[in-house]
PDB file of N, CA and C in Angstrom:
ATOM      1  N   UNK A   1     119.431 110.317  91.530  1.00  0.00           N
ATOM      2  CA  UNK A   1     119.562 111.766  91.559  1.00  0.00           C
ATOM      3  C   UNK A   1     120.667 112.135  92.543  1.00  0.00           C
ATOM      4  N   UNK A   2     121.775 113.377  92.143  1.00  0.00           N
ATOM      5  CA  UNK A   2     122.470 113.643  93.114  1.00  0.00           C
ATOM      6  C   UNK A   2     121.983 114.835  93.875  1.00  0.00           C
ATOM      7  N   UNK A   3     121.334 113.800  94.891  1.00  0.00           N
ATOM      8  CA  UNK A   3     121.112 115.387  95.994  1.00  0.00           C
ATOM      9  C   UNK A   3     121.996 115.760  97.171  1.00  0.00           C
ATOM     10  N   UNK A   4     122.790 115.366  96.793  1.00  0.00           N
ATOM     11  CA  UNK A   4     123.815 115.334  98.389  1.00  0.00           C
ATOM     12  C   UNK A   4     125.393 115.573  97.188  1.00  0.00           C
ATOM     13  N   UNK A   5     126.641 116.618  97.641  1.00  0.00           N
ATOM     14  CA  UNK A   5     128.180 116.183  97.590  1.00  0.00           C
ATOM     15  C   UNK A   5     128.509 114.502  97.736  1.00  0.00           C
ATOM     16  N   UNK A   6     127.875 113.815  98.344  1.00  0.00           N
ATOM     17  CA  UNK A   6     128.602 112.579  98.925  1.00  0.00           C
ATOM     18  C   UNK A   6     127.848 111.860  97.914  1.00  0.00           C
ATOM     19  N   UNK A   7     126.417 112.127  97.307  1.00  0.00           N
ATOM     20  CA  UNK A   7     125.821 111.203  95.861  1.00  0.00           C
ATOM     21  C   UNK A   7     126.595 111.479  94.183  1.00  0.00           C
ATOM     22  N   UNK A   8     126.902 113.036  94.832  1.00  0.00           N
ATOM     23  CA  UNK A   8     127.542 113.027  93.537  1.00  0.00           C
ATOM     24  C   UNK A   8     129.098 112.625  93.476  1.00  0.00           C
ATOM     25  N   UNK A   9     129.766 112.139  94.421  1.00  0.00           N
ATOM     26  CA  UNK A   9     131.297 112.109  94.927  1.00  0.00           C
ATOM     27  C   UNK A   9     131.701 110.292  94.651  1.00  0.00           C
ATOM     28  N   UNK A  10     130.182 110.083  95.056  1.00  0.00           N
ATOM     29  CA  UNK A  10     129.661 108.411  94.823  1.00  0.00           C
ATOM     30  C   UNK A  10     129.464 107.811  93.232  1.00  0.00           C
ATOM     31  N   UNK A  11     128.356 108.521  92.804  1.00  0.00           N
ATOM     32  CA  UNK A  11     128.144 107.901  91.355  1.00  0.00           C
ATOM     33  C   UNK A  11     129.322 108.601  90.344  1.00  0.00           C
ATOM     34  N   UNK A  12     130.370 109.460  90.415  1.00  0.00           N
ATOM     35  CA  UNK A  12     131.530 110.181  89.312  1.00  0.00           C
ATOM     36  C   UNK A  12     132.628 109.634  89.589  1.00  0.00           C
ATOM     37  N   UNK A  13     132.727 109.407  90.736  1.00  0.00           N
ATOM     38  CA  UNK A  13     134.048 108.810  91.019  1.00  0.00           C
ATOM     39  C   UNK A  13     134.271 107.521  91.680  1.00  0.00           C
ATOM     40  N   UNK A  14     132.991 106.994  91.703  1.00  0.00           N
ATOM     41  CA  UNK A  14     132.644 105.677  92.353  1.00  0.00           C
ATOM     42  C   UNK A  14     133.299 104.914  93.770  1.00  0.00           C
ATOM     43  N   UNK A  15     132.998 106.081  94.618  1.00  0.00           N
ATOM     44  CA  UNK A  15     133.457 106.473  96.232  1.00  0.00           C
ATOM     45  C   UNK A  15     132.089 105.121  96.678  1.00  0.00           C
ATOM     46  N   UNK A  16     132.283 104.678  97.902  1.00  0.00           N
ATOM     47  CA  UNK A  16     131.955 104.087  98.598  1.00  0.00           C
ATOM     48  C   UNK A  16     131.178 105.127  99.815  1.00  0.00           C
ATOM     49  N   UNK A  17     129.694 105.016  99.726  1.00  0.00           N
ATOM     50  CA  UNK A  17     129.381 106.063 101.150  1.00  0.00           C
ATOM     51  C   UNK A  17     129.508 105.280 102.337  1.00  0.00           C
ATOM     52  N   UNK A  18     129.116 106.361 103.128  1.00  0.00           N
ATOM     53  CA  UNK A  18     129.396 105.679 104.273  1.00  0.00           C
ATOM     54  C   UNK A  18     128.806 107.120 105.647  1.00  0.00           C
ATOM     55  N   UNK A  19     129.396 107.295 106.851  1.00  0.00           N
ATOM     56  CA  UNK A  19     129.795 108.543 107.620  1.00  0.00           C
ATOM     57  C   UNK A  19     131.063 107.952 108.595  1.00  0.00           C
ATOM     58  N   UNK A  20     131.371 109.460 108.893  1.00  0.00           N
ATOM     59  CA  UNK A  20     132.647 109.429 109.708  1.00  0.00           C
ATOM     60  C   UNK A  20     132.446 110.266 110.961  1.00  0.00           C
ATOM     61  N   UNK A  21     132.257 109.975 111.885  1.00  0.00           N
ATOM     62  CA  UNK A  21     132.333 110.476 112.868  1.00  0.00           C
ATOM     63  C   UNK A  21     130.578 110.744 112.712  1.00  0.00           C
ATOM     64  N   UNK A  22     130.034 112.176 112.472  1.00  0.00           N
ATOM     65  CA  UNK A  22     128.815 112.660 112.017  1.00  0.00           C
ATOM     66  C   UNK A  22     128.185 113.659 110.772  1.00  0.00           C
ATOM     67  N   UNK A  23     129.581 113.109 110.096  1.00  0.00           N
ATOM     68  CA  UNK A  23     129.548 113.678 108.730  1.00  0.00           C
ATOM     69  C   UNK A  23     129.119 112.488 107.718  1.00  0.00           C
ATOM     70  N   UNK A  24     128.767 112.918 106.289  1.00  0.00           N
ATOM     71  CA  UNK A  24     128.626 111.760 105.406  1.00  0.00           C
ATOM     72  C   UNK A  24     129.863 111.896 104.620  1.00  0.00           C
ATOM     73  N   UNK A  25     130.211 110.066 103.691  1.00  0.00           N
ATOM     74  CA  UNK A  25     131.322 110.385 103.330  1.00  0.00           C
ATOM     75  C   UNK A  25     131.488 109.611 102.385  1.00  0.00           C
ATOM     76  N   UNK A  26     132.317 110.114 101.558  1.00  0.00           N
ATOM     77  CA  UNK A  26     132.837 109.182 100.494  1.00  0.00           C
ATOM     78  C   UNK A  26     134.236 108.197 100.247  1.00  0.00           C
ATOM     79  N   UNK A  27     134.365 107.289 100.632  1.00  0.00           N
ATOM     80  CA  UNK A  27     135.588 106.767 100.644  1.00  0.00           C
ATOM     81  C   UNK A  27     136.201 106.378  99.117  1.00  0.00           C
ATOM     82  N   UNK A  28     137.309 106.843  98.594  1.00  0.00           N
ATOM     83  CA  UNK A  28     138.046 106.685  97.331  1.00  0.00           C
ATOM     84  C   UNK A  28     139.386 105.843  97.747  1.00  0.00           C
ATOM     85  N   UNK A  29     140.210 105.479  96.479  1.00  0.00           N
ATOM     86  CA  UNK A  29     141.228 105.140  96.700  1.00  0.00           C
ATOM     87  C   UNK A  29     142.195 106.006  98.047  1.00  0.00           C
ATOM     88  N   UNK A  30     142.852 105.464  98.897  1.00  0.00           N
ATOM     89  CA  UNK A  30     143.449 106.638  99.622  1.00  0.00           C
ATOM     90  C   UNK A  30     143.310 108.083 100.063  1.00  0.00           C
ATOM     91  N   UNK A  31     141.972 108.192 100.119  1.00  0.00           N
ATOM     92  CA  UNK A  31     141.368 109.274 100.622  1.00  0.00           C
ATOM     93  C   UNK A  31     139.634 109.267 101.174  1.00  0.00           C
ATOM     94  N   UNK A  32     139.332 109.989 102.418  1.00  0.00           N
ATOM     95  CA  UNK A  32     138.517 109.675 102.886  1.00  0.00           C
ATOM     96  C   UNK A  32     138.003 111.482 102.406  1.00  0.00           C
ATOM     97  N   UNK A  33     136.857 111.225 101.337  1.00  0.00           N
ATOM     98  CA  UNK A  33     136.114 112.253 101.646  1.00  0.00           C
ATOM     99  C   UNK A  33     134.962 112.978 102.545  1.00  0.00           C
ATOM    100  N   UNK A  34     135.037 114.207 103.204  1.00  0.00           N
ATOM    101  CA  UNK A  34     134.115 114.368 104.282  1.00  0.00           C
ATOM    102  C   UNK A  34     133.351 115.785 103.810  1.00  0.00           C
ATOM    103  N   UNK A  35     131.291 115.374 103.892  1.00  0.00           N
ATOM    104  CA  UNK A  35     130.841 116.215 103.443  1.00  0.00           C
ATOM    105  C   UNK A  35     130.136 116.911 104.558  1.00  0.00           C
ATOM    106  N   UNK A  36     129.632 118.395 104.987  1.00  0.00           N
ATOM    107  CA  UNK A  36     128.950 118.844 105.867  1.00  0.00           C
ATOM    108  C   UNK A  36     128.324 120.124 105.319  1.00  0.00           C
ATOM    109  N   UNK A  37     127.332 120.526 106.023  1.00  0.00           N
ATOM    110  CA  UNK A  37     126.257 121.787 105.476  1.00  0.00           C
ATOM    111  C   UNK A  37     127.393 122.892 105.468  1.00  0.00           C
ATOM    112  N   UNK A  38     126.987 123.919 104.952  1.00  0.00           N
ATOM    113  CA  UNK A  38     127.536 125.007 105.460  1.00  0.00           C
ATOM    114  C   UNK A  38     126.964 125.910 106.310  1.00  0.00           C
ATOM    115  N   UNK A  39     127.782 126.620 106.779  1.00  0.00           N
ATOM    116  CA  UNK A  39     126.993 126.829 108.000  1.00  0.00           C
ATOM    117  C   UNK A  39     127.110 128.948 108.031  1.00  0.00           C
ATOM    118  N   UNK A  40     125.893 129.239 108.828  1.00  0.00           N
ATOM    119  CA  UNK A  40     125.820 130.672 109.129  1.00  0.00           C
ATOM    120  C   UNK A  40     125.084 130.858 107.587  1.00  0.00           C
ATOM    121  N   UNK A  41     124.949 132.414 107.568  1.00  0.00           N
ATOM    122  CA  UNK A  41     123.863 132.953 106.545  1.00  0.00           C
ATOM    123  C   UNK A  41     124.887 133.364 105.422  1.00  0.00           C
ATOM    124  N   UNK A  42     126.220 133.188 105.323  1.00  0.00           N
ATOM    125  CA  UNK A  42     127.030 133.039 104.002  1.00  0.00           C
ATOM    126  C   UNK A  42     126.796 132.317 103.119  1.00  0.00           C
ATOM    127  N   UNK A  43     126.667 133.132 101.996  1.00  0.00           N
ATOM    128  CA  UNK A  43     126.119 131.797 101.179  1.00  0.00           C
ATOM    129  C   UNK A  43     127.970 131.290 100.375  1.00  0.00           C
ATOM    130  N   UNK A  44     127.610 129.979 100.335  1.00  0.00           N
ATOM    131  CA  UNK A  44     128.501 129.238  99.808  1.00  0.00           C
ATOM    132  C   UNK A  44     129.659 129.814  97.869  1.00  0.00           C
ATOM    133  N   UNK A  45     130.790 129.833  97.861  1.00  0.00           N
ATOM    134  CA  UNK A  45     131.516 130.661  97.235  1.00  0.00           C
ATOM    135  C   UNK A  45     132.394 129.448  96.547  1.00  0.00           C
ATOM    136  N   UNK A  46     132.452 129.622  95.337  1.00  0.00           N
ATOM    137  CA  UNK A  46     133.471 128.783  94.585  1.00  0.00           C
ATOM    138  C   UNK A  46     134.694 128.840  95.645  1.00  0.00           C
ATOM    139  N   UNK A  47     135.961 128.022  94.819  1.00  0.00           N
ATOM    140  CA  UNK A  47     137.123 127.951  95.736  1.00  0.00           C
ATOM    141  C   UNK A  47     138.268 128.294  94.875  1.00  0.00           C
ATOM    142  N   UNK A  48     137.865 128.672  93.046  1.00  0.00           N
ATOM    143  CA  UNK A  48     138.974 129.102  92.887  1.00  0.00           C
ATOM    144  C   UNK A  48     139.486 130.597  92.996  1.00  0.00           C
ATOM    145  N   UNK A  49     140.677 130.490  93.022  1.00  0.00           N
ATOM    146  CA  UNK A  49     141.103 132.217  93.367  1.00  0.00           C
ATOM    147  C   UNK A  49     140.631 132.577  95.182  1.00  0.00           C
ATOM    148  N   UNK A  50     140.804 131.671  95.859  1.00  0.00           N
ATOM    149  CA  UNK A  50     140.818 131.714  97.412  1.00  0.00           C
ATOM    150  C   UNK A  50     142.006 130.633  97.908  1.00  0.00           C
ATOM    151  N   UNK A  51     142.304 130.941  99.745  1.00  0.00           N
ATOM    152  CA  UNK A  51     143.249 130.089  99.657  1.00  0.00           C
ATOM    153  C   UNK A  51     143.315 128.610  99.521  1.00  0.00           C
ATOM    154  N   UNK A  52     142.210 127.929  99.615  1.00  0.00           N
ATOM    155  CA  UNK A  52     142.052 126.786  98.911  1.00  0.00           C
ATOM    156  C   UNK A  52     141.289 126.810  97.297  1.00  0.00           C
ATOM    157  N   UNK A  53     142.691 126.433  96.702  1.00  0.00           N
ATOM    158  CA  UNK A  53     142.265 126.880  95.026  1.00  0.00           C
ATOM    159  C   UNK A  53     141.304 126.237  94.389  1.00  0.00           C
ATOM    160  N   UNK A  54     142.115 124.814  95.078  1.00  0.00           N
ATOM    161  CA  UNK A  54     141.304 123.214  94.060  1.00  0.00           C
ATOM    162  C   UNK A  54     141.749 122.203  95.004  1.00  0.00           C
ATOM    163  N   UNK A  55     140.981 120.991  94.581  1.00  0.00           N
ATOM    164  CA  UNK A  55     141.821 119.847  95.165  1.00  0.00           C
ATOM    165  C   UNK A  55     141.841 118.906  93.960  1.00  0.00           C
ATOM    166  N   UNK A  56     142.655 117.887  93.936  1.00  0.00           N
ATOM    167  CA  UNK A  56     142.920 117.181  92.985  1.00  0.00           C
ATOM    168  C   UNK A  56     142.860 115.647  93.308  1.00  0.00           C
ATOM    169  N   UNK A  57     143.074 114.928  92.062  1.00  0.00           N
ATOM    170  CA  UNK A  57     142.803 113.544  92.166  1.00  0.00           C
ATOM    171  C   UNK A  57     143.632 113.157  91.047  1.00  0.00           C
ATOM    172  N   UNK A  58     144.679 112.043  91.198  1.00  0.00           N
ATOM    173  CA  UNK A  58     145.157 111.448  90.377  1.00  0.00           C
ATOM    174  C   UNK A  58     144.576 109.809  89.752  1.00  0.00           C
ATOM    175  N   UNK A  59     143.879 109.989  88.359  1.00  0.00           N
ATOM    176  CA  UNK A  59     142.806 109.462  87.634  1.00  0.00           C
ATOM    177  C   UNK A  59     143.804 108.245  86.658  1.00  0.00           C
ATOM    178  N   UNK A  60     143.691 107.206  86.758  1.00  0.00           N
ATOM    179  CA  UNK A  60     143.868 106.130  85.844  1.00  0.00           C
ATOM    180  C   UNK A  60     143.076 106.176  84.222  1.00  0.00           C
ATOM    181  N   UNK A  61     144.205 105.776  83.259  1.00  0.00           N
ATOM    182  CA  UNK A  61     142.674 106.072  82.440  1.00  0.00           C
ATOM    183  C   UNK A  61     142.033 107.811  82.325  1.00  0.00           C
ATOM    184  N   UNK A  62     142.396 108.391  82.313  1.00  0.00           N
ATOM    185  CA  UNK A  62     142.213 110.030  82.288  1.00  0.00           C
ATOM    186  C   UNK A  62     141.358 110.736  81.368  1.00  0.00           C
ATOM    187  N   UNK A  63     141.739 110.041  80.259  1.00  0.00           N
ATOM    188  CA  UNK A  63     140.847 110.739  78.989  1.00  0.00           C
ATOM    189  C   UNK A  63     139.901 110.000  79.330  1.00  0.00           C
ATOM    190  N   UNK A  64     139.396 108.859  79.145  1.00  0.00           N
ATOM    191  CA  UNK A  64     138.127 107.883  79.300  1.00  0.00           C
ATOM    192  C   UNK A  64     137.009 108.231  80.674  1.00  0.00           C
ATOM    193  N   UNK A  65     137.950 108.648  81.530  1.00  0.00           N
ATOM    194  CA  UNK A  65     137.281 109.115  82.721  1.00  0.00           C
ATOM    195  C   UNK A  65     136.579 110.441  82.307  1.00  0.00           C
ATOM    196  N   UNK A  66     137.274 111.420  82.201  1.00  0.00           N
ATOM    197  CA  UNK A  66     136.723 112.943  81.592  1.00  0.00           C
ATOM    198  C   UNK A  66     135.616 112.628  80.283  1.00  0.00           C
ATOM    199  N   UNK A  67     135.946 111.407  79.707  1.00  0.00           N
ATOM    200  CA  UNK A  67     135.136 111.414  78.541  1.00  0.00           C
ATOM    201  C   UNK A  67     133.754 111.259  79.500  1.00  0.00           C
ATOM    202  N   UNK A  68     133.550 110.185  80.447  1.00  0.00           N
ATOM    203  CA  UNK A  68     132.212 109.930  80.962  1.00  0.00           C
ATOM    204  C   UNK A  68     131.637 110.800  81.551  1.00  0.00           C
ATOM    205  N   UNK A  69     132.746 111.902  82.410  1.00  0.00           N
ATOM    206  CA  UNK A  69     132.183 112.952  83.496  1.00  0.00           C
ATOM    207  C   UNK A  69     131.535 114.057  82.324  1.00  0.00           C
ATOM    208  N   UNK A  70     131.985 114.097  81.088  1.00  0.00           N
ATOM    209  CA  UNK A  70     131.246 114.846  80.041  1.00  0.00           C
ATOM    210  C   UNK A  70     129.741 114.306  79.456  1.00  0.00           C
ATOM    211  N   UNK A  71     130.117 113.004  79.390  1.00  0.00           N
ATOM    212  CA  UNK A  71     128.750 112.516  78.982  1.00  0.00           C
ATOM    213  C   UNK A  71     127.560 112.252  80.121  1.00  0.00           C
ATOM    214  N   UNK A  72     128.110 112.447  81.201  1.00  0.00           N
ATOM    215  CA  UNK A  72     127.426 112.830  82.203  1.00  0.00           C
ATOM    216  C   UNK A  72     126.560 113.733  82.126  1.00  0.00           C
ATOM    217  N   UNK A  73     126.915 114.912  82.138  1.00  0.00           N
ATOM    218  CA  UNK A  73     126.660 116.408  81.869  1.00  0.00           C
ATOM    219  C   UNK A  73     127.350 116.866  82.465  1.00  0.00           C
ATOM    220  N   UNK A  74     128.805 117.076  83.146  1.00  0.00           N
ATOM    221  CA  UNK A  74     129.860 117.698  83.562  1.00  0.00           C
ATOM    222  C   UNK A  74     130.573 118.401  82.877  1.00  0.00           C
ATOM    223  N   UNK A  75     130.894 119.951  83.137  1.00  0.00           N
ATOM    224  CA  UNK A  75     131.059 120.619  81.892  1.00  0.00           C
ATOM    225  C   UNK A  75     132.870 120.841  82.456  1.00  0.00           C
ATOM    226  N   UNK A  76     133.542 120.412  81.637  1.00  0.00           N
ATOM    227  CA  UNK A  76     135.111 120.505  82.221  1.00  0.00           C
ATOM    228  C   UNK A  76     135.098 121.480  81.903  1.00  0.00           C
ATOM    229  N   UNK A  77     136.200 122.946  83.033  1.00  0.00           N
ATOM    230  CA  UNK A  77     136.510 124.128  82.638  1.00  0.00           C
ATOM    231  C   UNK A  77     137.885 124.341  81.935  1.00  0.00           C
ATOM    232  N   UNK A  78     138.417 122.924  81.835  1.00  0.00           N
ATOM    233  CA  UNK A  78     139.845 123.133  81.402  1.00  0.00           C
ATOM    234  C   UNK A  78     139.966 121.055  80.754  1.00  0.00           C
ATOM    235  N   UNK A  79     139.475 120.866  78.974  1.00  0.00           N
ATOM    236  CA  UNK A  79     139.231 119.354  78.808  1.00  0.00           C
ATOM    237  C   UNK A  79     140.427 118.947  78.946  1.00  0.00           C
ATOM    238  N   UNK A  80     140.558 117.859  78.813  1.00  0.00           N
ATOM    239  CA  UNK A  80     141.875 116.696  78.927  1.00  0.00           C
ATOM    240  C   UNK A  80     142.284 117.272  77.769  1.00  0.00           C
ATOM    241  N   UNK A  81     143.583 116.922  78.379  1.00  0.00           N
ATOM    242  CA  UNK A  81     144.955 117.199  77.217  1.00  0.00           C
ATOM    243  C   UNK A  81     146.097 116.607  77.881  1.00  0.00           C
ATOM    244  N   UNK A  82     146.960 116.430  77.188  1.00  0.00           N
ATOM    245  CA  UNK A  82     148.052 115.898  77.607  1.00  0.00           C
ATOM    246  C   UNK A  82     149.176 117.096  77.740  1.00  0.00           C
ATOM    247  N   UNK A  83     150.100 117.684  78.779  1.00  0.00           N
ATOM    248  CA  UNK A  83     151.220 118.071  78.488  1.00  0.00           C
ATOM    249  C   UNK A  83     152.213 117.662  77.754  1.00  0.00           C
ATOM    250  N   UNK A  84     152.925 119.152  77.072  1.00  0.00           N
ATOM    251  CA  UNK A  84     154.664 118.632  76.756  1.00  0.00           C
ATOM    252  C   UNK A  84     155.176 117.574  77.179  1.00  0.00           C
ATOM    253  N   UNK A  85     155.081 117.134  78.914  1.00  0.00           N
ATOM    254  CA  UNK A  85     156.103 116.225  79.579  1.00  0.00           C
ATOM    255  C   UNK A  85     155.293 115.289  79.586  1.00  0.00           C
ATOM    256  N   UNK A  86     153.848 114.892  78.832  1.00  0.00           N
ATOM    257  CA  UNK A  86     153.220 113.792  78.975  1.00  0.00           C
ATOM    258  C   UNK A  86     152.113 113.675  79.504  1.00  0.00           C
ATOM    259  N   UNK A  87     152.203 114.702  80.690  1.00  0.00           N
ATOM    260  CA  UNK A  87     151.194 114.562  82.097  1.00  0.00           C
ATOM    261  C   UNK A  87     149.609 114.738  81.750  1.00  0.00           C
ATOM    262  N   UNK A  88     148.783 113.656  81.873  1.00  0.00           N
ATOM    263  CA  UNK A  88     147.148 114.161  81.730  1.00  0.00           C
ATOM    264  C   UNK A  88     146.778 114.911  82.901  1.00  0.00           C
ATOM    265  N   UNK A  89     145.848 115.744  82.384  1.00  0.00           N
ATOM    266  CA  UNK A  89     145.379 117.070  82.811  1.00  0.00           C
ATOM    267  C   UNK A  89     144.093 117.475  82.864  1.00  0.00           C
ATOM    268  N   UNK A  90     143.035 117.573  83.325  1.00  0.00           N
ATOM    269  CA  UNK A  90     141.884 118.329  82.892  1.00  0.00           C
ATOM    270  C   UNK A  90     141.765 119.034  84.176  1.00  0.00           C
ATOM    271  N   UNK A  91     140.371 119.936  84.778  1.00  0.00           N
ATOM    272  CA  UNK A  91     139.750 120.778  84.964  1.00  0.00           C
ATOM    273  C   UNK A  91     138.385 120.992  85.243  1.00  0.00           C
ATOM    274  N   UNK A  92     137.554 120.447  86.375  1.00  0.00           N
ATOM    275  CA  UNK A  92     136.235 120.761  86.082  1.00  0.00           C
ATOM    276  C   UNK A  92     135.648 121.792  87.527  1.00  0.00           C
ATOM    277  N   UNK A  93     134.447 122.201  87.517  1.00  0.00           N
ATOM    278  CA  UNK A  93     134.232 122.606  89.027  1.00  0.00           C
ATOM    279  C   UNK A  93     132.804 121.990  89.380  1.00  0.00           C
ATOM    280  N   UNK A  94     133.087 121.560  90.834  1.00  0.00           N
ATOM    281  CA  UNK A  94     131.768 120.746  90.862  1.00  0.00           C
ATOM    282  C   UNK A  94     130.587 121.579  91.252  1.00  0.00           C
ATOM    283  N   UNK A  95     129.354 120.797  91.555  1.00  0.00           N
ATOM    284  CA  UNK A  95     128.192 121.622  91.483  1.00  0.00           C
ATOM    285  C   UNK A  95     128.022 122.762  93.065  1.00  0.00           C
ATOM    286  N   UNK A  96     129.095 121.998  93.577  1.00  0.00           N
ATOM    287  CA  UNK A  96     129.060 123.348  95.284  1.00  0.00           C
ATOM    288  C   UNK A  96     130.490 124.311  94.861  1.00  0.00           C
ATOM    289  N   UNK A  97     131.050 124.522  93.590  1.00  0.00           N
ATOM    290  CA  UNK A  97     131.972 125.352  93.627  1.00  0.00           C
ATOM    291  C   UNK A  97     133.359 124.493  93.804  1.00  0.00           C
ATOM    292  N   UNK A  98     133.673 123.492  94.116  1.00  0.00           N
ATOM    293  CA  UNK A  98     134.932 122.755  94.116  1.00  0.00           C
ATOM    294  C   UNK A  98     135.561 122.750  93.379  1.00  0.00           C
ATOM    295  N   UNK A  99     136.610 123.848  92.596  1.00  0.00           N
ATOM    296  CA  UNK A  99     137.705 123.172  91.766  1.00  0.00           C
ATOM    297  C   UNK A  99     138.169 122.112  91.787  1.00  0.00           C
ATOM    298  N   UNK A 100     138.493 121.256  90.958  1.00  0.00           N
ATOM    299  CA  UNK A 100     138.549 119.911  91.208  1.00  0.00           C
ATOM    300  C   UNK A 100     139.984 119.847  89.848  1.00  0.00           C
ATOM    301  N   UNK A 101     141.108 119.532  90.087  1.00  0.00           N
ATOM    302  CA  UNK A 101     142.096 118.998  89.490  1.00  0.00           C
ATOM    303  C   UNK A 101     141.714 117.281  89.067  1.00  0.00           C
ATOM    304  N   UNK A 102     142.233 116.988  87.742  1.00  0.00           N
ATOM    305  CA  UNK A 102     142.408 115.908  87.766  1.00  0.00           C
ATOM    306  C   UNK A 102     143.821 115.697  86.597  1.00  0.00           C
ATOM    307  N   UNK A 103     144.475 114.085  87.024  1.00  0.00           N
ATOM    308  CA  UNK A 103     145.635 113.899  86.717  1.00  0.00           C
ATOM    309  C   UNK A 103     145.950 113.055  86.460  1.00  0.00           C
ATOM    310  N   UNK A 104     147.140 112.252  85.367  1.00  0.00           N
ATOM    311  CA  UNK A 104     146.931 110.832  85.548  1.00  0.00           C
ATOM    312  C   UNK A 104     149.221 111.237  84.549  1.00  0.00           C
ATOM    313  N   UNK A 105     149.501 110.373  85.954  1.00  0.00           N
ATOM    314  CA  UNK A 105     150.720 110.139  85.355  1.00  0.00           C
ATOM    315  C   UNK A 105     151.949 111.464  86.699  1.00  0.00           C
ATOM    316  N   UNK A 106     151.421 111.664  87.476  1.00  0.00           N
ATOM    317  CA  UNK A 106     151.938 112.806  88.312  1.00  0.00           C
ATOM    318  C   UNK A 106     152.853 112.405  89.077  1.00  0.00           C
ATOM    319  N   UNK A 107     152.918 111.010  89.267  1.00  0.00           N
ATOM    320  CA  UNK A 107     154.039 110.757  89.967  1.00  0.00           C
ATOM    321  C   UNK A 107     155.293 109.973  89.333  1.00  0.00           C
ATOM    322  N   UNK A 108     155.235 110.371  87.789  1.00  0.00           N
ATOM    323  CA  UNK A 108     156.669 110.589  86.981  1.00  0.00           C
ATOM    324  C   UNK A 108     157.156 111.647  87.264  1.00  0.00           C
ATOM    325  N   UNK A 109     156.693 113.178  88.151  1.00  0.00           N
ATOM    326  CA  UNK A 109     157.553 113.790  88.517  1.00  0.00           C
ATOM    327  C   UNK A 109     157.496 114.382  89.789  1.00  0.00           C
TER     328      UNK A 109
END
């Protein structure tokens, strides 16, 4: 069951847990993800259309990946497709509001 950002950051993208400092965390290729409560009586707010929009991840394998995060039950807000210039593309938001980019081929330009 994902009851934690860092279970679900673990079994979708197959991050390594761990903590950092006194946070929990997910370690990926070249990036150290870091999860923490939120804090005060705000309740928690998507991220697109604020100044952090999305964050992204450049995905090997792109369609096949999106295919599983669907058969998951992950509902992409934007499915794989390929651009004009080639570039794979999709779109999903995770279950705390994270726009989440994904990409595969981004550093042909």
């Amino acid at each position: 069951v994902d009851n934690t950002a860092q279970d679900w950051y673990v079994k979708h993208f197959g991050g390594v847990p761990g903590i950092r400092l006194r946070y929990k965390a997910a370690d990926l290729p070249g990036i150290n993800l870091n999860f923490s409560d939120a804090a005060g009586p705000a309740p928690m707010v998507p991220t697109k259309g604020r100044t952090l929009d999305h964050i992204g991840f450049e995905v090997v394998n792109l369609e096949a990946f999106c295919a599983r995060l669907a058969a998951s039950g992950v509902k992409l807000d934007v499915p794989y497709r390929k651009t004009q210039t080639g570039l794979g593309l999709a779109f999903f938001t995770d279950p705390w509001g994270t726009y989440v980019e994904l990409t595969e081929g981004l550093a042909a330009f």
